[in-house]
Protein backbone atom coordinates (compact mmCIF):
# COMPACT_ATOMS: atom_id res chain seq x y z
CA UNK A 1 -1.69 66.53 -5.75
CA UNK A 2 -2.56 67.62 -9.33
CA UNK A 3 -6.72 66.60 -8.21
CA UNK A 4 -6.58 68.21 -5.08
CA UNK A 5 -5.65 71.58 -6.60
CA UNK A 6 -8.76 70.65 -8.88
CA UNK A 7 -11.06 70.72 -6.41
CA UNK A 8 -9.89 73.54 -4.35
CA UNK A 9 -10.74 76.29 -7.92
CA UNK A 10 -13.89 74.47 -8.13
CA UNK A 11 -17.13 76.01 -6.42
CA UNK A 12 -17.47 74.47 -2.61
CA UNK A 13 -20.61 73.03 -3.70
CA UNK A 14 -19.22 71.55 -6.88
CA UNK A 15 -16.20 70.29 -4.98
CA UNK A 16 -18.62 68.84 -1.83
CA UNK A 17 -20.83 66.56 -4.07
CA UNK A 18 -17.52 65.34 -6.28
CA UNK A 19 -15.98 64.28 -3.08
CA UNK A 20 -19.76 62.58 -2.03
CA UNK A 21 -19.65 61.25 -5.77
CA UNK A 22 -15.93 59.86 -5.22
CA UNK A 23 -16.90 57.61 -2.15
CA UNK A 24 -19.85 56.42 -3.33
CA UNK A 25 -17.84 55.49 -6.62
CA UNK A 26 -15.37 53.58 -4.58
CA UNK A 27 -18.19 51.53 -2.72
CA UNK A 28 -19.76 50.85 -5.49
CA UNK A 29 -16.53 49.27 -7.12
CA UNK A 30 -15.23 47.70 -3.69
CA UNK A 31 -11.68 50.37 -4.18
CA UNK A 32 -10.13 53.01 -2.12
CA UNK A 33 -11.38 56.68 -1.91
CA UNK A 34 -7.97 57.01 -3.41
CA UNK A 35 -8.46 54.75 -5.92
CA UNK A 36 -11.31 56.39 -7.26
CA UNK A 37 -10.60 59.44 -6.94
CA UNK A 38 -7.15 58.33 -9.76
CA UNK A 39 -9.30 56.26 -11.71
CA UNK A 40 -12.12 58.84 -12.25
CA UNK A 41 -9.20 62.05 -13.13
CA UNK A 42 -7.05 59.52 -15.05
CA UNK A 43 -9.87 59.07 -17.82
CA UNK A 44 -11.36 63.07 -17.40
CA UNK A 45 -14.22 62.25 -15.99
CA UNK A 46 -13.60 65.34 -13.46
CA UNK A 47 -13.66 67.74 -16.27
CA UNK A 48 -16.73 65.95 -17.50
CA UNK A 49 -18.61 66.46 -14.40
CA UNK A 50 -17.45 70.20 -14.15
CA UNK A 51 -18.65 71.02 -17.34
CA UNK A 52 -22.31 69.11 -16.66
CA UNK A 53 -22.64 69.49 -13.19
CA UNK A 54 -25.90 71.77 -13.11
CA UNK A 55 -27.84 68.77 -14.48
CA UNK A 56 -25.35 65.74 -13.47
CA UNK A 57 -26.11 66.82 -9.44
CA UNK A 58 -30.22 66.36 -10.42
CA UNK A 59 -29.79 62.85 -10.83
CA UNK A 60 -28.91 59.77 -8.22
CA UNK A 61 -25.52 58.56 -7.45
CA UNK A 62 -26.59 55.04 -9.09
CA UNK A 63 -26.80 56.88 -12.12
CA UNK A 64 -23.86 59.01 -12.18
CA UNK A 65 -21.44 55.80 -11.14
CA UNK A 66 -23.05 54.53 -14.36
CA UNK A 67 -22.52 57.66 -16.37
CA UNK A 68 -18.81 57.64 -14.90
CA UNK A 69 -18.29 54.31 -15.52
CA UNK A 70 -19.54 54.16 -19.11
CA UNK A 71 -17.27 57.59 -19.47
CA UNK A 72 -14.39 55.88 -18.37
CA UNK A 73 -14.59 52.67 -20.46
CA UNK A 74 -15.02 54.63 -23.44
CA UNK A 75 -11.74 56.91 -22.62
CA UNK A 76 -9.69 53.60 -21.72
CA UNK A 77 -11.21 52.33 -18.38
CA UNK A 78 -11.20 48.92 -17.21
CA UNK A 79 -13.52 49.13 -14.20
């Protein structure tokens, strides 16, 4: 519930690609929607993209699932 309040205060834009970000997150690793959505707030990877977003949205899914992944692993991760 906690993440969904998150998204609401952010910008519709912001909140639109997160959600596109989320699912392609979840492909990528074979997991729920759910699942990654849990994964990526557990290790602040949310907060992360908030903060970056006007140059983190420039660049290809591929290489934000790589940024979030590496993000992750170094906060505790085990994807």
């Amino acid at each position: 519930m906690q993440r969904i309040i998150y998204l609401k205060n952010m910008a519709t834009e912001k909140a639109q690609y997160v959600v596109a970000l989320i699912s392609e997150f979840a492909s990528y690793y074979g997991i729920s929607t759910i699942e990654a959505a849990r994964y990526i707030g557990r290790y602040g990877a949310f907060d992360l993209y908030d903060r970056q977003y006007d140059y983190l949205h420039t660049q290809s899914f591929k290489s934000n699932i790589r940024d979030i992944s590496a993000y992750c692993k170094r906060m505790g991760g085990t994807l």
